[in-house]
PDB file of N, CA and C in Angstrom:
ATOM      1  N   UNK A   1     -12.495 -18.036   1.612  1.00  0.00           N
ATOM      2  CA  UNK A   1     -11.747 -16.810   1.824  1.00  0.00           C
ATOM      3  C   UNK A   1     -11.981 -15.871   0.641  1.00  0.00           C
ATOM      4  N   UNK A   2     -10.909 -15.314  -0.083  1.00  0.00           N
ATOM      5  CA  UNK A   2     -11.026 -14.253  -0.950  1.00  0.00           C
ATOM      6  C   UNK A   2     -11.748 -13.057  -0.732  1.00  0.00           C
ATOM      7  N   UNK A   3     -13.082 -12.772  -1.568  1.00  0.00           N
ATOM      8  CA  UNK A   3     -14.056 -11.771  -1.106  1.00  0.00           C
ATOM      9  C   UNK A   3     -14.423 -11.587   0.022  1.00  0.00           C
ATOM     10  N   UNK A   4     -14.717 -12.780   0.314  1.00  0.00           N
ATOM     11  CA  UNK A   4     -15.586 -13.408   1.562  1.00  0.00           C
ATOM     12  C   UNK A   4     -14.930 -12.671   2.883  1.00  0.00           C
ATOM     13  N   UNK A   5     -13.316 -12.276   2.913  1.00  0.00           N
ATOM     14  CA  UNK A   5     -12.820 -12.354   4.251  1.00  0.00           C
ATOM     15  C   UNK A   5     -12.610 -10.560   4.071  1.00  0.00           C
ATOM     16  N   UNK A   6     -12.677  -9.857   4.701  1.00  0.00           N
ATOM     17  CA  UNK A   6     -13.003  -8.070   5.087  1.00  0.00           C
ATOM     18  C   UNK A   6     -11.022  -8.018   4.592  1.00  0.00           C
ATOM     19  N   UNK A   7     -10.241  -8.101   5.167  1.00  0.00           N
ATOM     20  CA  UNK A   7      -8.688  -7.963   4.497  1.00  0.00           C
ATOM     21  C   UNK A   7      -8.477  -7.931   2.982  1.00  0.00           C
ATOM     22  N   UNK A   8      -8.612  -9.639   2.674  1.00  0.00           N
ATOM     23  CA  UNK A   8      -8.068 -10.180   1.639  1.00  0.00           C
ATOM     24  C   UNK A   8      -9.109  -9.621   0.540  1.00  0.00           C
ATOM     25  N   UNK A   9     -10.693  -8.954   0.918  1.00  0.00           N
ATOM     26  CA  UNK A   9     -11.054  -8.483  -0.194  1.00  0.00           C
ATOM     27  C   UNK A   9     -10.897  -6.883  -0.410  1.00  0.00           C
ATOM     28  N   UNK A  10     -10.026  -6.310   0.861  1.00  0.00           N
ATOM     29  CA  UNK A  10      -9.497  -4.771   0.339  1.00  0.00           C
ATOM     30  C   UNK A  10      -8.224  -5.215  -0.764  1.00  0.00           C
ATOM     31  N   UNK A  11      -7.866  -6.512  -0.123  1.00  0.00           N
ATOM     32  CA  UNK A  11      -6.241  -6.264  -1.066  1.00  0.00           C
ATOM     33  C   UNK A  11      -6.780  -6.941  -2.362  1.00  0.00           C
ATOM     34  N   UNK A  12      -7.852  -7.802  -3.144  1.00  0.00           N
ATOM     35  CA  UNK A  12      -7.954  -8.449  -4.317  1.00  0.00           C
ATOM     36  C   UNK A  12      -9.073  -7.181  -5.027  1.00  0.00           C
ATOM     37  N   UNK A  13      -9.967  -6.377  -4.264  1.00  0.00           N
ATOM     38  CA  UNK A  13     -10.471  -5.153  -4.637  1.00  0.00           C
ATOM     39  C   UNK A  13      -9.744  -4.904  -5.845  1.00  0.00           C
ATOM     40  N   UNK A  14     -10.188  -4.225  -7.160  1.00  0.00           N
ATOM     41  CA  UNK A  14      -9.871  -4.093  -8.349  1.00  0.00           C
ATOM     42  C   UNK A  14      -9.499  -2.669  -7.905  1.00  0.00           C
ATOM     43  N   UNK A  15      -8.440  -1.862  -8.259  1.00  0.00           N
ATOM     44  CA  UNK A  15      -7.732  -0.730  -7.645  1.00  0.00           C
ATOM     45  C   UNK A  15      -8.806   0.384  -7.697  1.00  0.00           C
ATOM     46  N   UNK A  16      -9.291   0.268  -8.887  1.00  0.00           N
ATOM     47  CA  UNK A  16     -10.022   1.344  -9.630  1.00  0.00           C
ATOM     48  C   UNK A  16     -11.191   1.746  -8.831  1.00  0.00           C
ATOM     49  N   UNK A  17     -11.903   0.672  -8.142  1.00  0.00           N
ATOM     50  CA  UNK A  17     -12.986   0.836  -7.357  1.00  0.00           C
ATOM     51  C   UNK A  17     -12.571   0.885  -5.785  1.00  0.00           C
ATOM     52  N   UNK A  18     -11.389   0.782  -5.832  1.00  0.00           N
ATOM     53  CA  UNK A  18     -10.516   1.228  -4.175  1.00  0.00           C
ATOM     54  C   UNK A  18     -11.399   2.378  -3.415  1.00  0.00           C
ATOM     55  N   UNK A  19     -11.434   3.270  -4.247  1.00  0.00           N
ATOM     56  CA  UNK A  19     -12.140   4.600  -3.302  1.00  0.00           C
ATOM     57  C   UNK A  19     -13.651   4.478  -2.702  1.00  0.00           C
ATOM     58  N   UNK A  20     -14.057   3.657  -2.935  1.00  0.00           N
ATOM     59  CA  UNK A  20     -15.784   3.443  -3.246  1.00  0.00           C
ATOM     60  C   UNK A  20     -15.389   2.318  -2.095  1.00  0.00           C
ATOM     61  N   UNK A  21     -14.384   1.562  -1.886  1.00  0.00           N
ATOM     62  CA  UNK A  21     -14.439   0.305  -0.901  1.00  0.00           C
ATOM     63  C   UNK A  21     -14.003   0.767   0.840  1.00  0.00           C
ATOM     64  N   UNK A  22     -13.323   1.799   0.680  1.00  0.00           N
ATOM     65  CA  UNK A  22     -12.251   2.805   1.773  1.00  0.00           C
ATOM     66  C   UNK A  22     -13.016   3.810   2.121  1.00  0.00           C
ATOM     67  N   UNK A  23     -14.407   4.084   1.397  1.00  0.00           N
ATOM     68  CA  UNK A  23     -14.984   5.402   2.086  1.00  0.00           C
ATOM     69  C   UNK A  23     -15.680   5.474   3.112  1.00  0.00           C
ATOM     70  N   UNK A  24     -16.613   4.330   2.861  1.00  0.00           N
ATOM     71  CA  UNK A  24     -17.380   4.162   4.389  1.00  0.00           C
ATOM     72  C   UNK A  24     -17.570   2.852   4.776  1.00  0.00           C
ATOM     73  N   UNK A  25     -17.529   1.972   5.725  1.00  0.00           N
ATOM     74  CA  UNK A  25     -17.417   0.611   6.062  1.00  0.00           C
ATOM     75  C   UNK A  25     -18.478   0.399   5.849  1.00  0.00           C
ATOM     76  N   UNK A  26     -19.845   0.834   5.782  1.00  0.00           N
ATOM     77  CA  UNK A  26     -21.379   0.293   5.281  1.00  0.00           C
ATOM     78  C   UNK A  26     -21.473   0.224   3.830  1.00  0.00           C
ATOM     79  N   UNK A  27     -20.538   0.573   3.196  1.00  0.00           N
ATOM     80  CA  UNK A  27     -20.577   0.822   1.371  1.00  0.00           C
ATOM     81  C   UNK A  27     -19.320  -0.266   0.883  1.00  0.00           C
ATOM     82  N   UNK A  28     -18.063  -0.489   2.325  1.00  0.00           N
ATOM     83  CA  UNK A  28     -17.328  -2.002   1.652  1.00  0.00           C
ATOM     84  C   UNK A  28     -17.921  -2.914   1.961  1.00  0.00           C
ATOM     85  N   UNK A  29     -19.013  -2.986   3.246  1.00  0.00           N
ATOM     86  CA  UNK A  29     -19.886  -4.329   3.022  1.00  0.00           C
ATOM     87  C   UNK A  29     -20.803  -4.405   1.566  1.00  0.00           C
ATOM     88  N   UNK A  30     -21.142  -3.458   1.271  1.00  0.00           N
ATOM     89  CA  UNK A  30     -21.969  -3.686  -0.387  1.00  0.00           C
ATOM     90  C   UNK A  30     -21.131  -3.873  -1.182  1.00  0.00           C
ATOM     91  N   UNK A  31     -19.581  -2.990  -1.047  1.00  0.00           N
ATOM     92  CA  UNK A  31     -18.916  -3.353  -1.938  1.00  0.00           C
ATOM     93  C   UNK A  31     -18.780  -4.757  -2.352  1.00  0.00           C
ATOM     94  N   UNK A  32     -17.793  -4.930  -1.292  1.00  0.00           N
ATOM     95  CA  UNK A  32     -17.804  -6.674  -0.968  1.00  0.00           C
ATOM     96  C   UNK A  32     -18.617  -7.486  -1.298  1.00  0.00           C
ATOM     97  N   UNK A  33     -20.240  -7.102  -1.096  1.00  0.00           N
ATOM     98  CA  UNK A  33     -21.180  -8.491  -2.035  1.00  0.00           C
ATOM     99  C   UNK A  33     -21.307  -7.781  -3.216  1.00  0.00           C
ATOM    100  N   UNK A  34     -21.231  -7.234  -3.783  1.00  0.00           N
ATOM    101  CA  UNK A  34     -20.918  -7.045  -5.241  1.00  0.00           C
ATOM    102  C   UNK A  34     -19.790  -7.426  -6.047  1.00  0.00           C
ATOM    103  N   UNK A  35     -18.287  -7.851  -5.525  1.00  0.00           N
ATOM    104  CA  UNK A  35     -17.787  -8.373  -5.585  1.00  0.00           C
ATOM    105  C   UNK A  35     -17.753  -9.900  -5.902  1.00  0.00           C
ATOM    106  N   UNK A  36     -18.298 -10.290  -4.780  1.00  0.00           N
ATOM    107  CA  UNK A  36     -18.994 -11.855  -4.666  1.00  0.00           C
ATOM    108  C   UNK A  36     -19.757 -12.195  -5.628  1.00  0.00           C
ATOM    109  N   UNK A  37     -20.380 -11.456  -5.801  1.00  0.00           N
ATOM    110  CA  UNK A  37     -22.039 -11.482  -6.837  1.00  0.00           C
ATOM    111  C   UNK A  37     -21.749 -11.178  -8.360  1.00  0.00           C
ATOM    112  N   UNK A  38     -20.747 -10.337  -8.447  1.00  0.00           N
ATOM    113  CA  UNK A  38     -19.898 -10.476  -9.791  1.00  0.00           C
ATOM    114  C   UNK A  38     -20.940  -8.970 -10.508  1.00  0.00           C
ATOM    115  N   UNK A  39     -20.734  -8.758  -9.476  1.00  0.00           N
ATOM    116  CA  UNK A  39     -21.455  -6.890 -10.269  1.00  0.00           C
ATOM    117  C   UNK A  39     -20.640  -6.117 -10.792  1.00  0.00           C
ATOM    118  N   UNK A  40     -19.286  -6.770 -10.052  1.00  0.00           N
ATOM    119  CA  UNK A  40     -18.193  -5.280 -10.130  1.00  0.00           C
ATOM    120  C   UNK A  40     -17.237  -6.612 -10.973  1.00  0.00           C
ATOM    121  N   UNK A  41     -16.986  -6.658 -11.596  1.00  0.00           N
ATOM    122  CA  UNK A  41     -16.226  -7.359 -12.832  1.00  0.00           C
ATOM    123  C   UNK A  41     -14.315  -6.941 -12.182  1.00  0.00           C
ATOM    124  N   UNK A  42     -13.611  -8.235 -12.397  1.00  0.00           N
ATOM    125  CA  UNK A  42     -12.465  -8.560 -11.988  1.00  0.00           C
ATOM    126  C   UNK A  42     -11.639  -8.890 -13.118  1.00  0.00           C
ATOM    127  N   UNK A  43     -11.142  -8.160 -14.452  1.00  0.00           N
ATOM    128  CA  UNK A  43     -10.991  -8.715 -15.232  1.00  0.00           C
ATOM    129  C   UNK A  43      -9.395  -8.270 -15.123  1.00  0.00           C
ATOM    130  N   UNK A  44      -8.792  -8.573 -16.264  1.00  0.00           N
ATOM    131  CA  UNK A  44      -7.409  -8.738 -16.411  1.00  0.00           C
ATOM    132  C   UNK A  44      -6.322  -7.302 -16.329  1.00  0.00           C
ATOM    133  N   UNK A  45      -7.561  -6.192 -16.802  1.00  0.00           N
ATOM    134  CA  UNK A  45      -6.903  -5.025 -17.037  1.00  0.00           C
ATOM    135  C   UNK A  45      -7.241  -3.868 -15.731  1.00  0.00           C
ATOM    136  N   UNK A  46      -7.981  -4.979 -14.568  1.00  0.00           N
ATOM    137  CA  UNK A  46      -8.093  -4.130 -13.565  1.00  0.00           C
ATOM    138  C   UNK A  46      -7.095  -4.928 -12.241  1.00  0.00           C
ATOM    139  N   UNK A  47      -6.417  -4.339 -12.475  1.00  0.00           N
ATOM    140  CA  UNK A  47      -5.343  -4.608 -10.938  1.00  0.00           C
ATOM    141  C   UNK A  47      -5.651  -4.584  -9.839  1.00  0.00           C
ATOM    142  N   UNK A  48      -5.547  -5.833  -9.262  1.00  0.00           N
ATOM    143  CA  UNK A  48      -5.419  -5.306  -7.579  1.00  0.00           C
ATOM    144  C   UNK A  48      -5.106  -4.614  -6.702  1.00  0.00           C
ATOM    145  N   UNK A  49      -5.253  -4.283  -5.932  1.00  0.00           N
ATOM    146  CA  UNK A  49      -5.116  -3.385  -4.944  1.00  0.00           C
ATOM    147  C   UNK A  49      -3.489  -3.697  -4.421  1.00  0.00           C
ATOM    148  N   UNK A  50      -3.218  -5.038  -3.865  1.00  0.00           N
ATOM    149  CA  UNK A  50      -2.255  -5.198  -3.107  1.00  0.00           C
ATOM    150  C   UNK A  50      -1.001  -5.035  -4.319  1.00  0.00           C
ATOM    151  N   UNK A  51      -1.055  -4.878  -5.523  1.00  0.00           N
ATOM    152  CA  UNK A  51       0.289  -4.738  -6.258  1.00  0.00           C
ATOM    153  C   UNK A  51       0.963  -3.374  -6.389  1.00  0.00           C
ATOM    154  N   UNK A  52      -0.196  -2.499  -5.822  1.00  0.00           N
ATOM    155  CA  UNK A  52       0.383  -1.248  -6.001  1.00  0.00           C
ATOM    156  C   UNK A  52       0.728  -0.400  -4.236  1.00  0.00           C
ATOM    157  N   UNK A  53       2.125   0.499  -4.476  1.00  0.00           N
ATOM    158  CA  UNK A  53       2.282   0.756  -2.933  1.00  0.00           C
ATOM    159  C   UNK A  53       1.437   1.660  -2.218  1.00  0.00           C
ATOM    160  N   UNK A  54       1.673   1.740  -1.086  1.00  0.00           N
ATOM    161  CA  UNK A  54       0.642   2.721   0.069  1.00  0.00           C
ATOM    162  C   UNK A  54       0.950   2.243   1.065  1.00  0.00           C
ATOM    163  N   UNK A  55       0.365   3.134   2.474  1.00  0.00           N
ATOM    164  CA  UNK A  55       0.507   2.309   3.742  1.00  0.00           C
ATOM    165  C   UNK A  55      -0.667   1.374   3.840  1.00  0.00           C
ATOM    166  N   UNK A  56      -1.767   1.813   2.762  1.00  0.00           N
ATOM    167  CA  UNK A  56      -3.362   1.297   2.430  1.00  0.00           C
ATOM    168  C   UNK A  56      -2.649   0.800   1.130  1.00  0.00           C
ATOM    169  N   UNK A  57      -3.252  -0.522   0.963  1.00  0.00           N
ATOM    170  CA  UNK A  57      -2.724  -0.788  -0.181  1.00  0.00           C
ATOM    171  C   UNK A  57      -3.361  -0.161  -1.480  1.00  0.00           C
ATOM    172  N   UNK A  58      -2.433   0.419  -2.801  1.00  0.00           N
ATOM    173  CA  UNK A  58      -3.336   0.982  -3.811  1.00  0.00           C
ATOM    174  C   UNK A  58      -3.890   2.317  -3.242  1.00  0.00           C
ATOM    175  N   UNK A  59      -4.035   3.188  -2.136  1.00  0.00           N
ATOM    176  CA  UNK A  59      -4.668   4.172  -1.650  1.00  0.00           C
ATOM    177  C   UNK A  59      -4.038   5.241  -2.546  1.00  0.00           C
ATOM    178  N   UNK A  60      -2.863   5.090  -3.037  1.00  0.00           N
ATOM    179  CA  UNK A  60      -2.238   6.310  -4.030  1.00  0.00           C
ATOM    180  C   UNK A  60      -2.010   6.396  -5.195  1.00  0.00           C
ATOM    181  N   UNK A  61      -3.296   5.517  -5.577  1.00  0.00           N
ATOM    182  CA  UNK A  61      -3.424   5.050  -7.259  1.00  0.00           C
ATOM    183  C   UNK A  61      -3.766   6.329  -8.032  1.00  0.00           C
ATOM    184  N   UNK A  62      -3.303   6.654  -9.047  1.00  0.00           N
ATOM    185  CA  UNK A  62      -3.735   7.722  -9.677  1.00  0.00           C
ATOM    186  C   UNK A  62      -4.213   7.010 -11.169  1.00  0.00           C
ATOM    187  N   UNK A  63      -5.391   6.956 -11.670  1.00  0.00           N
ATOM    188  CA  UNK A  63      -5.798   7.036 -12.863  1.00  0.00           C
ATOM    189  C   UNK A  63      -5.387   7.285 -14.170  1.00  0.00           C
ATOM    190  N   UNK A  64      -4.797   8.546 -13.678  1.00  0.00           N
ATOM    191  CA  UNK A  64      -4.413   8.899 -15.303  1.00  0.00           C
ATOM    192  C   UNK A  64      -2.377   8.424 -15.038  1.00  0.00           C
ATOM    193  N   UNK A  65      -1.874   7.942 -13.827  1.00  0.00           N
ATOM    194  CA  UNK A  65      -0.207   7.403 -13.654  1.00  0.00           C
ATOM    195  C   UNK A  65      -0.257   6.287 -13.452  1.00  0.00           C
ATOM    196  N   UNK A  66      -1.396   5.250 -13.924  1.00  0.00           N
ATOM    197  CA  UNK A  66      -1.488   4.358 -13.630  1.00  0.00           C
ATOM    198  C   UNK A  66      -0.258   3.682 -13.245  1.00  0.00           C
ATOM    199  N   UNK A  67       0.784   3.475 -13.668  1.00  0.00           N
ATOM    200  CA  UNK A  67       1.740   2.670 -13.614  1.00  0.00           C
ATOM    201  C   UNK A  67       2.755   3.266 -12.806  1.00  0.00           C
ATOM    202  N   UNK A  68       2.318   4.379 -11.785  1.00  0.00           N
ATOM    203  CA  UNK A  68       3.104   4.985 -10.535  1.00  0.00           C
ATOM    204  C   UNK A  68       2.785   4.019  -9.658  1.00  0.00           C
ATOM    205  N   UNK A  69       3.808   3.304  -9.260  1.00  0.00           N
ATOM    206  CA  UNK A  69       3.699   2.736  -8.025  1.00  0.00           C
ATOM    207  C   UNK A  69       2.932   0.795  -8.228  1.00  0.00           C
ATOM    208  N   UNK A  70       2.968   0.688  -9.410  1.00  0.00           N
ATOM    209  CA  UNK A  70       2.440  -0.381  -9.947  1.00  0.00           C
ATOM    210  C   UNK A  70       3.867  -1.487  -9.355  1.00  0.00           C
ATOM    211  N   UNK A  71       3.330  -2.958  -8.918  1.00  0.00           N
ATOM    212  CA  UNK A  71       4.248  -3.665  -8.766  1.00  0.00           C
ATOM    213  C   UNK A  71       5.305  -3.084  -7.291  1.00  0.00           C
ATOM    214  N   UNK A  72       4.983  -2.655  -6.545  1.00  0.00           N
ATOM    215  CA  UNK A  72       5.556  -2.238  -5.596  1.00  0.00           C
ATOM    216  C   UNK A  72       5.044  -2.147  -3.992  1.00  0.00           C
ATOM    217  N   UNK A  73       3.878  -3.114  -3.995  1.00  0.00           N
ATOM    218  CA  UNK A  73       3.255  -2.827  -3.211  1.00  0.00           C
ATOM    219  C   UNK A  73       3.839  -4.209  -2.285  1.00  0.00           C
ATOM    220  N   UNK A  74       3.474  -3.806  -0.693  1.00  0.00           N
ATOM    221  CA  UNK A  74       4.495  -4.506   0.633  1.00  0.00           C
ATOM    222  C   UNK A  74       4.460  -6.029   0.465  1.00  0.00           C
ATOM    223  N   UNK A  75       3.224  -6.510  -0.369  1.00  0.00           N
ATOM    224  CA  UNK A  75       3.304  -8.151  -0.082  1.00  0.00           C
ATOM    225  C   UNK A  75       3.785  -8.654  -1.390  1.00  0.00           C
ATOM    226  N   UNK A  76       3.809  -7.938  -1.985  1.00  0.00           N
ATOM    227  CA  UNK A  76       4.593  -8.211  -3.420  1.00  0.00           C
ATOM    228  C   UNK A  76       6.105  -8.147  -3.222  1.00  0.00           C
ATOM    229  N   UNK A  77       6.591  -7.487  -2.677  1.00  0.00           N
ATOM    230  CA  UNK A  77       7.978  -7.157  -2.148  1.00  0.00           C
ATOM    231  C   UNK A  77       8.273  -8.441  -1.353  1.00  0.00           C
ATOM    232  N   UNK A  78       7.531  -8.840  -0.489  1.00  0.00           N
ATOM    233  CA  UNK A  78       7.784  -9.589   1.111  1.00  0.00           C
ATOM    234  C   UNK A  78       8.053 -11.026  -0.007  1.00  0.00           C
ATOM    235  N   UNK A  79       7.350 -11.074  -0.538  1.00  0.00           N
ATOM    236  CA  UNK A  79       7.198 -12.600  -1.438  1.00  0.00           C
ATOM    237  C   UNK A  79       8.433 -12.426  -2.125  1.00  0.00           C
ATOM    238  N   UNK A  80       8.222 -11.184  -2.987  1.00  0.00           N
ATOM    239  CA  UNK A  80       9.912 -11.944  -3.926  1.00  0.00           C
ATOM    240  C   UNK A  80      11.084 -11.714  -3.222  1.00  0.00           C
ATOM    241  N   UNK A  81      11.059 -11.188  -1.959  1.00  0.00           N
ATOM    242  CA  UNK A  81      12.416 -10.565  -1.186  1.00  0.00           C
ATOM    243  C   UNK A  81      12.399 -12.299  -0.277  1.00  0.00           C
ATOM    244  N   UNK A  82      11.474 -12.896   0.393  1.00  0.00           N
ATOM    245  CA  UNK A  82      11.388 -14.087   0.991  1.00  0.00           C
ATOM    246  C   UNK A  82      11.901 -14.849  -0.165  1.00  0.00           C
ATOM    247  N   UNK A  83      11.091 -15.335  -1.360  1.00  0.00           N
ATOM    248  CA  UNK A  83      11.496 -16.208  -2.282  1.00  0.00           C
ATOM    249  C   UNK A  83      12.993 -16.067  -2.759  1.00  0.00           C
ATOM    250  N   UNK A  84      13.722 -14.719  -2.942  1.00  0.00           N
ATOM    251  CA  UNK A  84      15.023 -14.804  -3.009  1.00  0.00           C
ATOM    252  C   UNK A  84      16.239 -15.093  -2.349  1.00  0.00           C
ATOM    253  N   UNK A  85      15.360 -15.124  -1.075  1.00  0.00           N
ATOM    254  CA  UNK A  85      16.504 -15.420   0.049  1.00  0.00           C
ATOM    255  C   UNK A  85      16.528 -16.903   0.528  1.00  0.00           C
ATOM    256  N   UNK A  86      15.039 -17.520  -0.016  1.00  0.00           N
ATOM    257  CA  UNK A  86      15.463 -19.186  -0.004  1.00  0.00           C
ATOM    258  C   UNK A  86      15.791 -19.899  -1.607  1.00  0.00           C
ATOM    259  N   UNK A  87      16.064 -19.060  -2.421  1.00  0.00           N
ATOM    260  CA  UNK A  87      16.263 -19.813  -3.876  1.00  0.00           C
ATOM    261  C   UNK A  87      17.560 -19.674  -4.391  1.00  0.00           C
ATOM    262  N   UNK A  88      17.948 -18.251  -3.743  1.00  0.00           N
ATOM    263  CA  UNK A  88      20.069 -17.784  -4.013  1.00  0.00           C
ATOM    264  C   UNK A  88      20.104 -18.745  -3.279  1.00  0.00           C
ATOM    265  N   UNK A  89      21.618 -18.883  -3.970  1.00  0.00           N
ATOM    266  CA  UNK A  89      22.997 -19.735  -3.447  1.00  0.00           C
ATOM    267  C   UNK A  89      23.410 -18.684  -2.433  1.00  0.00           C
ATOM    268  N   UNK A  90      24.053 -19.126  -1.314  1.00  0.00           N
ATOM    269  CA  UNK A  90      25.029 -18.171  -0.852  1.00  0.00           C
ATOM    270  C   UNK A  90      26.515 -18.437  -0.974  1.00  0.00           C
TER     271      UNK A  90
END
């Protein structure tokens, strides 16, 4: 899975290169094996796509606000809103 699967590699997509993956579906298949192939580097200070919000995940990343909308994105929510509702006491 990961890269490999057309979804899970828009949402692990490094945010920054989001626009280059969303522009034309013949350029996220290259994206995507560049990804794989380790052209496009995944390192610590480039965020994923799925942590930040949009109806596209990350689609409203701004560069220079980086941290608009950081941590707010739907499956990040779904997880700690699920995980809280089986870990509270009621």
């Amino acid at each position: 899975m990961g890269f490999n699967h057309p979804e899970l590699a828009h949402l692990l997509c490094p945010v920054k290169h989001l626009s280059s993956f969303l522009d034309n579906p013949t350029e996220s298949v290259e994206m995507r094996k560049q990804l794989q192939d380790g052209c496009v580097t995944t390192v610590s200070t480039n965020w994923p796509a799925f942590l930040y919000c949009g109806d596209i995940p990350g689609e409203d990343f701004n560069p220079v606000q980086f941290d608009k909308g950081f941590l707010c994105g739907f499956v990040l929510i779904q997880v700690s809103f699920s995980s809280a509702c089986y870990v509270c006491p009621k």
